[in-house]
PDB file of N, CA and C in Angstrom:
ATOM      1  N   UNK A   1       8.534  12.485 -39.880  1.00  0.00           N
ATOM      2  CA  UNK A   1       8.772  11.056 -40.034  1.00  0.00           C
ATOM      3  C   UNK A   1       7.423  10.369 -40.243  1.00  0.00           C
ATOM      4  N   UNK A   2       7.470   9.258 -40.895  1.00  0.00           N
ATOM      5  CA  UNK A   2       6.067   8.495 -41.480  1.00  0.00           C
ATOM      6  C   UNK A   2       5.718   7.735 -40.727  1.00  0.00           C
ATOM      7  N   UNK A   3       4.754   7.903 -40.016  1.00  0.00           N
ATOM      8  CA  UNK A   3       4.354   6.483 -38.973  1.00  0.00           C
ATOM      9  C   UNK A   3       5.215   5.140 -39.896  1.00  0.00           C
ATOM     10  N   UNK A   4       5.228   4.782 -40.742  1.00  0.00           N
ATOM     11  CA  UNK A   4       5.763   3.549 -41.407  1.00  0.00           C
ATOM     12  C   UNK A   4       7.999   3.662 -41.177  1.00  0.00           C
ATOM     13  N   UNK A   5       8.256   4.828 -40.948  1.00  0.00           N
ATOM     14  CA  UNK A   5       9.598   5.141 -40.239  1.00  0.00           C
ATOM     15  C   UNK A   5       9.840   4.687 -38.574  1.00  0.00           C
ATOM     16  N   UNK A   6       8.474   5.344 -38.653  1.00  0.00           N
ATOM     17  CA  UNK A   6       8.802   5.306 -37.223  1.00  0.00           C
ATOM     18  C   UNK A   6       8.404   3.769 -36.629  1.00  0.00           C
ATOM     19  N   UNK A   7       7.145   3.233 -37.272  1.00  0.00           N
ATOM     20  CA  UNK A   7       7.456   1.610 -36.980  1.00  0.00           C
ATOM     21  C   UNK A   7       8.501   0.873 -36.927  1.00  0.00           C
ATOM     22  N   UNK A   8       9.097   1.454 -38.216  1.00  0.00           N
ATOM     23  CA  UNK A   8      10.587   0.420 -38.015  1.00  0.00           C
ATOM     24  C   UNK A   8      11.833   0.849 -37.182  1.00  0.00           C
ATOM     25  N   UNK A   9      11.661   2.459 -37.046  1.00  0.00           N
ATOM     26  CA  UNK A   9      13.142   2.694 -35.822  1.00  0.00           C
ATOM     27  C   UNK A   9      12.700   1.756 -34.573  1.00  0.00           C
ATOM     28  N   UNK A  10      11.246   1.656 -34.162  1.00  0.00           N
ATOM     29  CA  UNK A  10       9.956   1.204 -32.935  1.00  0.00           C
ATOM     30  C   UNK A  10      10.682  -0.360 -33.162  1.00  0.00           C
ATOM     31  N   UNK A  11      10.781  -0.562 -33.812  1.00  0.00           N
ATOM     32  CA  UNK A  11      10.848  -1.802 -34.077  1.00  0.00           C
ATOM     33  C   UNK A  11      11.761  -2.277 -33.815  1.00  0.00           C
ATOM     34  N   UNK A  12      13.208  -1.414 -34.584  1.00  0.00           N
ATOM     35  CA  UNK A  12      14.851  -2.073 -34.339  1.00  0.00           C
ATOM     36  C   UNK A  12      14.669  -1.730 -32.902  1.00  0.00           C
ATOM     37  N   UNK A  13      14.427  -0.640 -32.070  1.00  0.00           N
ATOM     38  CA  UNK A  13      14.781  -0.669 -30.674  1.00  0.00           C
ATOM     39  C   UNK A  13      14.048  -1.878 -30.250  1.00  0.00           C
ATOM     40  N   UNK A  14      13.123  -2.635 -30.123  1.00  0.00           N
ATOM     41  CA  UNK A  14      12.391  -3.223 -29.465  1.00  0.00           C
ATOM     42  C   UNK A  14      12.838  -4.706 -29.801  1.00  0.00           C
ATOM     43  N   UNK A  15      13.522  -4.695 -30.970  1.00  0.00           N
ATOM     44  CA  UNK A  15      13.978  -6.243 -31.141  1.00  0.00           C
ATOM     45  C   UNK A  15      15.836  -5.888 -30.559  1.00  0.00           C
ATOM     46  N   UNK A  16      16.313  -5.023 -30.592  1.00  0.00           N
ATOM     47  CA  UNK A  16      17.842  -4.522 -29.778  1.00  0.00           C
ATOM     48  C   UNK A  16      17.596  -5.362 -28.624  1.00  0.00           C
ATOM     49  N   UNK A  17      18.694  -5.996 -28.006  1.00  0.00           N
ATOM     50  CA  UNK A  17      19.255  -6.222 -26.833  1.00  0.00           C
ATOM     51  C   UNK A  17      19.680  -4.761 -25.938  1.00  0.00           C
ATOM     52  N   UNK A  18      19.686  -3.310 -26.120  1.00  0.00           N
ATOM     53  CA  UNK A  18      19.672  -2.441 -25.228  1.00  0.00           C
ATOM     54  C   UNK A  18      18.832  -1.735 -25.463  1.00  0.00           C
ATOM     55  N   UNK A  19      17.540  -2.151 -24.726  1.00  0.00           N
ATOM     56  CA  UNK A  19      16.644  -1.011 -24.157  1.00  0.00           C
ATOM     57  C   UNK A  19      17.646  -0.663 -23.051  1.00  0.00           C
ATOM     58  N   UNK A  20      17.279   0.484 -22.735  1.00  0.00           N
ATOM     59  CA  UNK A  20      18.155   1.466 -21.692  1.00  0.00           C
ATOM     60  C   UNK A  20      16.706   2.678 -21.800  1.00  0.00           C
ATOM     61  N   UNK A  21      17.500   3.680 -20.404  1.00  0.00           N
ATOM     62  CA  UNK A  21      16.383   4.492 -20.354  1.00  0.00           C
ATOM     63  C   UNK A  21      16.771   5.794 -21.637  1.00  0.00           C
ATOM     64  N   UNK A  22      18.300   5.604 -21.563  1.00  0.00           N
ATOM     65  CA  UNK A  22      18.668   6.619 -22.762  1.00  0.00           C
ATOM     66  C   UNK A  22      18.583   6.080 -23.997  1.00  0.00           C
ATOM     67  N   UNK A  23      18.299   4.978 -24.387  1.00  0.00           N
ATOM     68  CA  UNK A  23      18.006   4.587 -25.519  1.00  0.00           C
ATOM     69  C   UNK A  23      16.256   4.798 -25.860  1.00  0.00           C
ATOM     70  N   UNK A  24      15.752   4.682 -25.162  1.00  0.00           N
ATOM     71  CA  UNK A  24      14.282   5.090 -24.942  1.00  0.00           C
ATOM     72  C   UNK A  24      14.023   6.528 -25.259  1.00  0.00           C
ATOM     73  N   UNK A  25      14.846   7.070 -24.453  1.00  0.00           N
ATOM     74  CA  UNK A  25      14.836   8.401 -24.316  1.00  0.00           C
ATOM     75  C   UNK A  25      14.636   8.964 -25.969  1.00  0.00           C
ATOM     76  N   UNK A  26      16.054   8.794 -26.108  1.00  0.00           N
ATOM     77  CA  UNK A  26      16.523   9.485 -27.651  1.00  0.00           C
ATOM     78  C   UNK A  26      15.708   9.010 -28.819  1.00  0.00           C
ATOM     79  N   UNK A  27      15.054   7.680 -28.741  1.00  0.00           N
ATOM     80  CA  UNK A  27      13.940   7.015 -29.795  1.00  0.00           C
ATOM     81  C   UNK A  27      13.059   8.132 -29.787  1.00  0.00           C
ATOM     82  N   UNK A  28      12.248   8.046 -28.653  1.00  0.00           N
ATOM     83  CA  UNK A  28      11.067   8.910 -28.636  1.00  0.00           C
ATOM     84  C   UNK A  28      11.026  10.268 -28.840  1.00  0.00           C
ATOM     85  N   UNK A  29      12.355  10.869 -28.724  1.00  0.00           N
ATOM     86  CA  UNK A  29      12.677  12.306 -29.204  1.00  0.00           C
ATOM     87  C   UNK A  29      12.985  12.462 -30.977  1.00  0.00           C
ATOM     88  N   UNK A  30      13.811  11.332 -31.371  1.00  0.00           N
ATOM     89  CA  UNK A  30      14.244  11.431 -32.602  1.00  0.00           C
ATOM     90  C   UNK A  30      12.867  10.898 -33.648  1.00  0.00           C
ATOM     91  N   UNK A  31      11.953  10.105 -33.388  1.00  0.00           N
ATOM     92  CA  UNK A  31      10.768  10.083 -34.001  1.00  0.00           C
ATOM     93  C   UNK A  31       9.267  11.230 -33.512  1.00  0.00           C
ATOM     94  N   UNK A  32      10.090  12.450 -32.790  1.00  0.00           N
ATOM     95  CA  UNK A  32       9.112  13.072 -32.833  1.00  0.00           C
ATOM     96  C   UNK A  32       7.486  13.057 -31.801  1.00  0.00           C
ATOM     97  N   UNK A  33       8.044  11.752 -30.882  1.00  0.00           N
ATOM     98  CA  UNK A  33       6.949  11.466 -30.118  1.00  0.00           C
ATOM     99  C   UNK A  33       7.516  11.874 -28.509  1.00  0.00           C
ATOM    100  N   UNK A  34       8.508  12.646 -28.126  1.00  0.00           N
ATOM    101  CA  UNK A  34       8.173  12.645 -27.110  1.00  0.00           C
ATOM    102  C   UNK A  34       7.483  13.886 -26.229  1.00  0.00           C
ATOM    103  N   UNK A  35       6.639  13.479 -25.305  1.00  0.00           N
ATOM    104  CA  UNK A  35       5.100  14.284 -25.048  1.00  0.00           C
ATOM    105  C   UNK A  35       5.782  14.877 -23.384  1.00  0.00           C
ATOM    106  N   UNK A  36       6.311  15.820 -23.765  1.00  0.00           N
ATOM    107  CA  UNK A  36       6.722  16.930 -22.863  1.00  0.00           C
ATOM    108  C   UNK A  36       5.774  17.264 -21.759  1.00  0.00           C
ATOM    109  N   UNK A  37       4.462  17.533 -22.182  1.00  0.00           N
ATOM    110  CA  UNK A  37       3.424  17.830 -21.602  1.00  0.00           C
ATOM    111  C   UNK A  37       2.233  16.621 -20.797  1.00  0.00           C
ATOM    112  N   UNK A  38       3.131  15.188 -21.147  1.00  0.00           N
ATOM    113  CA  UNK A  38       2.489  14.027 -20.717  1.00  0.00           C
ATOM    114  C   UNK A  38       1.237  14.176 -19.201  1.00  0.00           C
ATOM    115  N   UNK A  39       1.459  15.081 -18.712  1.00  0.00           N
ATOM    116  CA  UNK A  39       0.334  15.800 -17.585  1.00  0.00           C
ATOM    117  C   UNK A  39      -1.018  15.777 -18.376  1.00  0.00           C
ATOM    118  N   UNK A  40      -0.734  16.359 -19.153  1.00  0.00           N
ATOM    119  CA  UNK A  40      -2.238  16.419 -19.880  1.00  0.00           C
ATOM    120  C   UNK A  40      -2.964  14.881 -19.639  1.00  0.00           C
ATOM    121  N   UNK A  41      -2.062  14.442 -20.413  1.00  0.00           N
ATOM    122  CA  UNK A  41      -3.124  12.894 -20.944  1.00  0.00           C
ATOM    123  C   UNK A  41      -3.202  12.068 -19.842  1.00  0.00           C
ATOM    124  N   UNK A  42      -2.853  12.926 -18.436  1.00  0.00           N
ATOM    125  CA  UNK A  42      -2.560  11.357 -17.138  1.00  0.00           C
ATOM    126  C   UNK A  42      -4.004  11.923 -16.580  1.00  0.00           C
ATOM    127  N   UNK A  43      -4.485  10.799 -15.829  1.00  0.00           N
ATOM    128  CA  UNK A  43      -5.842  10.945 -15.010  1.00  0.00           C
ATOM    129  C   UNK A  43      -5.924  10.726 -13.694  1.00  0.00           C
ATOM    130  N   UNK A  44      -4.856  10.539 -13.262  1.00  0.00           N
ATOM    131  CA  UNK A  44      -4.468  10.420 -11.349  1.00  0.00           C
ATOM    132  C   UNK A  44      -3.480  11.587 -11.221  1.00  0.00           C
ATOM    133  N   UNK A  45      -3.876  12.427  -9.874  1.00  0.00           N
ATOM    134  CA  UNK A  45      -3.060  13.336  -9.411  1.00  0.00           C
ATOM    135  C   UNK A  45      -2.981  12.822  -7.862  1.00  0.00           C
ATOM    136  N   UNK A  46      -2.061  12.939  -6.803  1.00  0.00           N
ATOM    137  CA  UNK A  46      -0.722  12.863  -7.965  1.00  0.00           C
ATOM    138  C   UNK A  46      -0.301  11.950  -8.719  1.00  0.00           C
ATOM    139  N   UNK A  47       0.359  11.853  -9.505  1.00  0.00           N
ATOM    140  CA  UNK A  47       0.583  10.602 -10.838  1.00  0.00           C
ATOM    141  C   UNK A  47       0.478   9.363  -9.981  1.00  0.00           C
ATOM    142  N   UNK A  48       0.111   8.410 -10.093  1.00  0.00           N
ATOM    143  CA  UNK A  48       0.019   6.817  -9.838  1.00  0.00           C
ATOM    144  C   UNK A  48      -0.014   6.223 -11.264  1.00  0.00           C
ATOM    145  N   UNK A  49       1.590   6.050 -10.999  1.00  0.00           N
ATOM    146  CA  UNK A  49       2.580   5.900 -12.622  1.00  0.00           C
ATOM    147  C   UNK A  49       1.521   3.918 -12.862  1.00  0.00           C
ATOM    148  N   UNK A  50       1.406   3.301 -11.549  1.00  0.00           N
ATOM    149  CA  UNK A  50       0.901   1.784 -11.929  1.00  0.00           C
ATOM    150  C   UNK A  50      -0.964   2.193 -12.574  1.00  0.00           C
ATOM    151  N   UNK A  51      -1.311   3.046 -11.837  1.00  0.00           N
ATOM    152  CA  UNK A  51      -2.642   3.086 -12.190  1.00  0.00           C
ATOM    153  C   UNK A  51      -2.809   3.779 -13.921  1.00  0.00           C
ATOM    154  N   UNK A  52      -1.711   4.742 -13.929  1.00  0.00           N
ATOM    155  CA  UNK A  52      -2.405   4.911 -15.655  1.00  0.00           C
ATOM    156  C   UNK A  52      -1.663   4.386 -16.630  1.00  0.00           C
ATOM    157  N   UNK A  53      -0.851   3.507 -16.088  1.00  0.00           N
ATOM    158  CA  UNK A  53       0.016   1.971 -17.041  1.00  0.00           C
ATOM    159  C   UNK A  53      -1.333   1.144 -17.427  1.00  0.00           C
ATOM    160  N   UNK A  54      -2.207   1.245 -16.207  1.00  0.00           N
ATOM    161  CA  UNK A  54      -3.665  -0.128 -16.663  1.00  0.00           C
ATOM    162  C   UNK A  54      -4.271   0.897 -17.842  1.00  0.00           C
ATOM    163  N   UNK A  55      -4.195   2.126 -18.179  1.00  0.00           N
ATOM    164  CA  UNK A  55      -4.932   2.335 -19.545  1.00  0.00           C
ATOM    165  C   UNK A  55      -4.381   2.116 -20.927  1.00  0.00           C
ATOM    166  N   UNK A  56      -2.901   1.152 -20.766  1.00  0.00           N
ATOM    167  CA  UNK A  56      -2.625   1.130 -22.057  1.00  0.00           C
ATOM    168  C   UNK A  56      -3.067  -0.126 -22.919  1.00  0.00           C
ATOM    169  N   UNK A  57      -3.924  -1.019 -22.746  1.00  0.00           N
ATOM    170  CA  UNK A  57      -4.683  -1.750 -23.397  1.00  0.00           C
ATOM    171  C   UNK A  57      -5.330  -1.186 -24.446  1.00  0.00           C
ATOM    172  N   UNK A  58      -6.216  -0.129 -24.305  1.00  0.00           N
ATOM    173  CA  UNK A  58      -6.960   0.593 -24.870  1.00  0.00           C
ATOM    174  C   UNK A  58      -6.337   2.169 -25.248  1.00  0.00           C
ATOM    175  N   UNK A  59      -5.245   2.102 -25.023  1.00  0.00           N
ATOM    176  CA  UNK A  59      -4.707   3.590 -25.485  1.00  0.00           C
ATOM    177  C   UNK A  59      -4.472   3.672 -27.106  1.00  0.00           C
ATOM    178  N   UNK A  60      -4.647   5.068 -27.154  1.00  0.00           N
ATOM    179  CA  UNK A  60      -4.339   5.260 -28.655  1.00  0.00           C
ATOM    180  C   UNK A  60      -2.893   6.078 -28.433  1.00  0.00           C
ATOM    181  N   UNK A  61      -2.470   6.375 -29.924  1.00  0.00           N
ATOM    182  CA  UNK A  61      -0.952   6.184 -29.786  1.00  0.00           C
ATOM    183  C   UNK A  61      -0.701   7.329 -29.379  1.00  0.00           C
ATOM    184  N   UNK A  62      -1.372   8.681 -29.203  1.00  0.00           N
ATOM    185  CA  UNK A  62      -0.818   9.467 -28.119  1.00  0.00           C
ATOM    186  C   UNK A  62      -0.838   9.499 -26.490  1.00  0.00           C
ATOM    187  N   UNK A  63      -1.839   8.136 -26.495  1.00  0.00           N
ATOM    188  CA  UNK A  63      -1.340   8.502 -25.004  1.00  0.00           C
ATOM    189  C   UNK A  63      -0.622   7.374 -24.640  1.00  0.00           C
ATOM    190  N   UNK A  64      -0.475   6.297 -25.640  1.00  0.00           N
ATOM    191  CA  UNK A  64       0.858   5.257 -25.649  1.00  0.00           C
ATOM    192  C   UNK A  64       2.425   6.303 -25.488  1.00  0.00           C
ATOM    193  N   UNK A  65       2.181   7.581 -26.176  1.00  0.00           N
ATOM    194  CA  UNK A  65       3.815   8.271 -26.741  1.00  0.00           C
ATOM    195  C   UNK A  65       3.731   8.767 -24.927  1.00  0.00           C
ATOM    196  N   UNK A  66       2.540   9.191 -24.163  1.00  0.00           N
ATOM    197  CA  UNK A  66       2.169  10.034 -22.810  1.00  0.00           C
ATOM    198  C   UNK A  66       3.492   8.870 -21.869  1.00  0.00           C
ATOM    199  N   UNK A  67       1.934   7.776 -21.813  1.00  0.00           N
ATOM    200  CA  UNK A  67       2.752   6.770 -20.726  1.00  0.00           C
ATOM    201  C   UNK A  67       3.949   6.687 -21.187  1.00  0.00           C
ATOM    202  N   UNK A  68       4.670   6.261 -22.593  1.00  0.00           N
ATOM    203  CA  UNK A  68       5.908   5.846 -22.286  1.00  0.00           C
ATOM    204  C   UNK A  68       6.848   7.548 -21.784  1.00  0.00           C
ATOM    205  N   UNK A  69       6.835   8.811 -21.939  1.00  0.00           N
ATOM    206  CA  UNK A  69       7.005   9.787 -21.418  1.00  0.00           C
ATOM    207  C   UNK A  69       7.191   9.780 -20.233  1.00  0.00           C
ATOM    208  N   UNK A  70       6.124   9.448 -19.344  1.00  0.00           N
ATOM    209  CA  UNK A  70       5.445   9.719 -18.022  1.00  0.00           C
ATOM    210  C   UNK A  70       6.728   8.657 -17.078  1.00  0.00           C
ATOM    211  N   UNK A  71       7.103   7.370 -18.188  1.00  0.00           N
ATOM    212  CA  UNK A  71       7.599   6.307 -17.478  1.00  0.00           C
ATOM    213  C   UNK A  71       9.131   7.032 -17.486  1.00  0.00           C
ATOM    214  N   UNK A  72       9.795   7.201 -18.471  1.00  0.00           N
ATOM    215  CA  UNK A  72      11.009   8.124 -18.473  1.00  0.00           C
ATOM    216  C   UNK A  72      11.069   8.764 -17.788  1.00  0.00           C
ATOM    217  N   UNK A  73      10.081   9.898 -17.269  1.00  0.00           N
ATOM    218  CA  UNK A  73       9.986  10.657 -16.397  1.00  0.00           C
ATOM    219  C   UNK A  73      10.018  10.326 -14.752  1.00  0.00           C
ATOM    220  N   UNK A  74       9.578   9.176 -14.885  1.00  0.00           N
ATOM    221  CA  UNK A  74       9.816   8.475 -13.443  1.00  0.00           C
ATOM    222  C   UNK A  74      10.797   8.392 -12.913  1.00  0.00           C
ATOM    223  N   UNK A  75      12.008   7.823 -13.809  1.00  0.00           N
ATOM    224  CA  UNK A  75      12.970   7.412 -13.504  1.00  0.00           C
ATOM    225  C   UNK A  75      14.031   8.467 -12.670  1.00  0.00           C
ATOM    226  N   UNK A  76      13.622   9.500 -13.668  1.00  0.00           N
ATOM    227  CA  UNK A  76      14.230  10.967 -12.986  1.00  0.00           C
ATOM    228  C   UNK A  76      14.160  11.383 -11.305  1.00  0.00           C
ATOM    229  N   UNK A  77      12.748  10.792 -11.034  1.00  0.00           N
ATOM    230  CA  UNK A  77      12.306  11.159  -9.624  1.00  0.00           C
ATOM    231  C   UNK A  77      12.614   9.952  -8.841  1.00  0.00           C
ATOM    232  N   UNK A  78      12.792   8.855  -9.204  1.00  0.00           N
ATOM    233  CA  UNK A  78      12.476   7.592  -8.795  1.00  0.00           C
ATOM    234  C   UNK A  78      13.444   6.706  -9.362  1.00  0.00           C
ATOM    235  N   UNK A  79      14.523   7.166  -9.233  1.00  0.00           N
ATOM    236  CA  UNK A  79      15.939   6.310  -9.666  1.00  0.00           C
ATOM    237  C   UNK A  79      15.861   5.028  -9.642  1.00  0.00           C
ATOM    238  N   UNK A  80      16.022   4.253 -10.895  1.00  0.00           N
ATOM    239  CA  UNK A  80      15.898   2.687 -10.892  1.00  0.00           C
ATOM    240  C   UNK A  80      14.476   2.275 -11.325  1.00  0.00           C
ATOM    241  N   UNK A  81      13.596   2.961 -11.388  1.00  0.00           N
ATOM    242  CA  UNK A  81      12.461   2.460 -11.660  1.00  0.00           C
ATOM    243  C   UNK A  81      12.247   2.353 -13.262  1.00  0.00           C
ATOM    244  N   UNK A  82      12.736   2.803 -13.911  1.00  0.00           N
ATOM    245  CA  UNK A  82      13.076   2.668 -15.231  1.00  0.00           C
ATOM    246  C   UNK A  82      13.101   0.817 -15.738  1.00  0.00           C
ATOM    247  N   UNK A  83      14.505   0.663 -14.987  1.00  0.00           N
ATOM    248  CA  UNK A  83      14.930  -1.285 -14.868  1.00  0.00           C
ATOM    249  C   UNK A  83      14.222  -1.789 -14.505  1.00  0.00           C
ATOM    250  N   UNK A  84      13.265  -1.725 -13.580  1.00  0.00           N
ATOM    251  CA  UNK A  84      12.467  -2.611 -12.995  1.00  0.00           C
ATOM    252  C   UNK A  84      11.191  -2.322 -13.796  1.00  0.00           C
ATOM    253  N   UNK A  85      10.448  -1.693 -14.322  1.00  0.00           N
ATOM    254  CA  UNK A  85       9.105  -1.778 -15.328  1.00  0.00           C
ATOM    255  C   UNK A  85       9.686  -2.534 -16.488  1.00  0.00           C
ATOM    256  N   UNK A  86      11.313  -2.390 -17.028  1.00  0.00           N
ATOM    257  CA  UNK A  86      11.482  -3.150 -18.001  1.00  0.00           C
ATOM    258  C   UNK A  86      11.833  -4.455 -17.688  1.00  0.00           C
ATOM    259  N   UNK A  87      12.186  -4.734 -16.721  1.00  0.00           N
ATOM    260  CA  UNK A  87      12.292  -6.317 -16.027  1.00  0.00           C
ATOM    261  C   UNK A  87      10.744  -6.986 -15.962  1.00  0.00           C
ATOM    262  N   UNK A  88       9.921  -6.261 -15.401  1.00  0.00           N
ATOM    263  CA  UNK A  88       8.449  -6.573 -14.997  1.00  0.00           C
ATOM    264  C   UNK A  88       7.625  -7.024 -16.808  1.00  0.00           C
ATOM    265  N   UNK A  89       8.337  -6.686 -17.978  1.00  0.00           N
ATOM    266  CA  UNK A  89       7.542  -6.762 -19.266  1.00  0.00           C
ATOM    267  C   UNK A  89       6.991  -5.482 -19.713  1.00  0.00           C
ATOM    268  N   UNK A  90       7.038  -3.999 -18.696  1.00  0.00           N
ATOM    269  CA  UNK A  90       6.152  -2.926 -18.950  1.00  0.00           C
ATOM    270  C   UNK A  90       6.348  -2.097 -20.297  1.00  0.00           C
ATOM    271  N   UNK A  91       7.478  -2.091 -20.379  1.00  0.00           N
ATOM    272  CA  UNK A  91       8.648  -1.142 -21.278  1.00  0.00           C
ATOM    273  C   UNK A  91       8.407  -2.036 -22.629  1.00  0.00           C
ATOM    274  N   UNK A  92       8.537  -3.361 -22.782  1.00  0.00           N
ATOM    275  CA  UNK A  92       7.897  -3.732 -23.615  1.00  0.00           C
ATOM    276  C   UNK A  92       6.362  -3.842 -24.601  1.00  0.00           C
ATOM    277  N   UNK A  93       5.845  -3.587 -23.430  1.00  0.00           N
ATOM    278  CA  UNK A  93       4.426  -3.481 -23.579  1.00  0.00           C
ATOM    279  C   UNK A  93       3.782  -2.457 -23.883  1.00  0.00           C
ATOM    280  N   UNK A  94       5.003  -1.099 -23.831  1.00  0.00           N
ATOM    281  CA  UNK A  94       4.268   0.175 -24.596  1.00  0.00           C
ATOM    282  C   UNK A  94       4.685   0.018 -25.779  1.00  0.00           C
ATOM    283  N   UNK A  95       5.701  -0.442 -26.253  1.00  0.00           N
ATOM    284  CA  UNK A  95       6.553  -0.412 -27.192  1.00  0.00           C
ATOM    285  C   UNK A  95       5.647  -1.483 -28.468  1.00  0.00           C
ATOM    286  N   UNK A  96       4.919  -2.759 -27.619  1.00  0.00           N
ATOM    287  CA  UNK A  96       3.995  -3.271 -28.563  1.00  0.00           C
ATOM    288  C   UNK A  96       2.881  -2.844 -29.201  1.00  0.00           C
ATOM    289  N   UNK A  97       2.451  -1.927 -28.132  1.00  0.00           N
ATOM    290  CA  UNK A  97       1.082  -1.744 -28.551  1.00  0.00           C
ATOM    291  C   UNK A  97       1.271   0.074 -29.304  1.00  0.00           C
ATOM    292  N   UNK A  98       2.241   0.684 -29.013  1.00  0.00           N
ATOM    293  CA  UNK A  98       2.526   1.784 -30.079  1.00  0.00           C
ATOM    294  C   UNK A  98       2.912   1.143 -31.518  1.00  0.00           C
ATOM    295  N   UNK A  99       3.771  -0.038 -31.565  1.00  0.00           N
ATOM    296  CA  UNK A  99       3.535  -0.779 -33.137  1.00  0.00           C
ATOM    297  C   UNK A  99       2.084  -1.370 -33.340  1.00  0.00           C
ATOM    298  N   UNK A 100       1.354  -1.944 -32.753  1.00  0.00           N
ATOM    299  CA  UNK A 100       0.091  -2.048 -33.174  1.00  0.00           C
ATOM    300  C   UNK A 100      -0.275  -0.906 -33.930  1.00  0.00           C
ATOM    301  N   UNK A 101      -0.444  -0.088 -33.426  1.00  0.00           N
ATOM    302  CA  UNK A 101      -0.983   0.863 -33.476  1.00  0.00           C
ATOM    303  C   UNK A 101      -0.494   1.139 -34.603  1.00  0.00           C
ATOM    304  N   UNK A 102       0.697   1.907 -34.913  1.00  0.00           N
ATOM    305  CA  UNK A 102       1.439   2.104 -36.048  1.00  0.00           C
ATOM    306  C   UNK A 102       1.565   1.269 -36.960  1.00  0.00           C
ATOM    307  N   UNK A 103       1.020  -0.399 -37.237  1.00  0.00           N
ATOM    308  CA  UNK A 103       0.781  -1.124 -38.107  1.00  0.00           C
ATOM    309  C   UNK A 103      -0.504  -0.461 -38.542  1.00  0.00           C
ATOM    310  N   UNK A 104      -1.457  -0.536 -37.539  1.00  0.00           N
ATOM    311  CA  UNK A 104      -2.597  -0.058 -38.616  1.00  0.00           C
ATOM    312  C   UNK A 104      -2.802   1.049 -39.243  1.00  0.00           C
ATOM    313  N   UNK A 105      -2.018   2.172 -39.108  1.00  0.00           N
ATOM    314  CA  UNK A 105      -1.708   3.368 -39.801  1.00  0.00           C
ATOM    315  C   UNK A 105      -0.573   3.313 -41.086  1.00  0.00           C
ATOM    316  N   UNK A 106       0.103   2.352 -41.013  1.00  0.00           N
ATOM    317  CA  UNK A 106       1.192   2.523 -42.115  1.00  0.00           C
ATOM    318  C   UNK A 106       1.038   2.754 -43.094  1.00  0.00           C
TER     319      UNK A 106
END
């Protein structure tokens, strides 16, 4: 898929009225970004899911594809926490700055 594909699937989900965690889910699998191995790119052990959320200002888009991974992955361990990062603006906020990102590559 063409970063310029994948901006715009990035895109219809993010302007959708259902983010969900399975809608998240299946985006990031069906464009090819989701980072199985998201361990790699984290820098707190054990994970302190708030502390490597503060590196996505400056993230590049694989470790934008990490965190939003890492955050899915939460939810698994940490039931509900999914709703509440997307209530808080978080879920949005990877989702912006992976289209940044993917604007300037298109």
């Amino acid at each position: 898929m063409t970063n310029s594909e994948k901006y715009r699937f990035l895109q219809n989900l993010r302007d959708s009225n259902s983010i969900s965690l399975d809608n998240c889910r299946e985006a990031l699998e069906k464009i090819g970004n989701m980072k199985y191995n998201y361990g790699d790119y984290l820098i707190t052990e054990p994970v302190n899911y708030d502390e490597e959320l503060k590196r996505l200002p400056g993230a590049d888009y694989d470790l934008c594809c990490a965190l939003f991974s890492t955050v899915l992955r939460e939810d698994h361990f940490n039931n509900g926490t999914f709703a509440k990062r997307h209530e808080a603006g978080e879920i949005l906020s990877i989702l912006d700055r992976m289209l940044l990102l993917l604007s300037d590559n298109k």
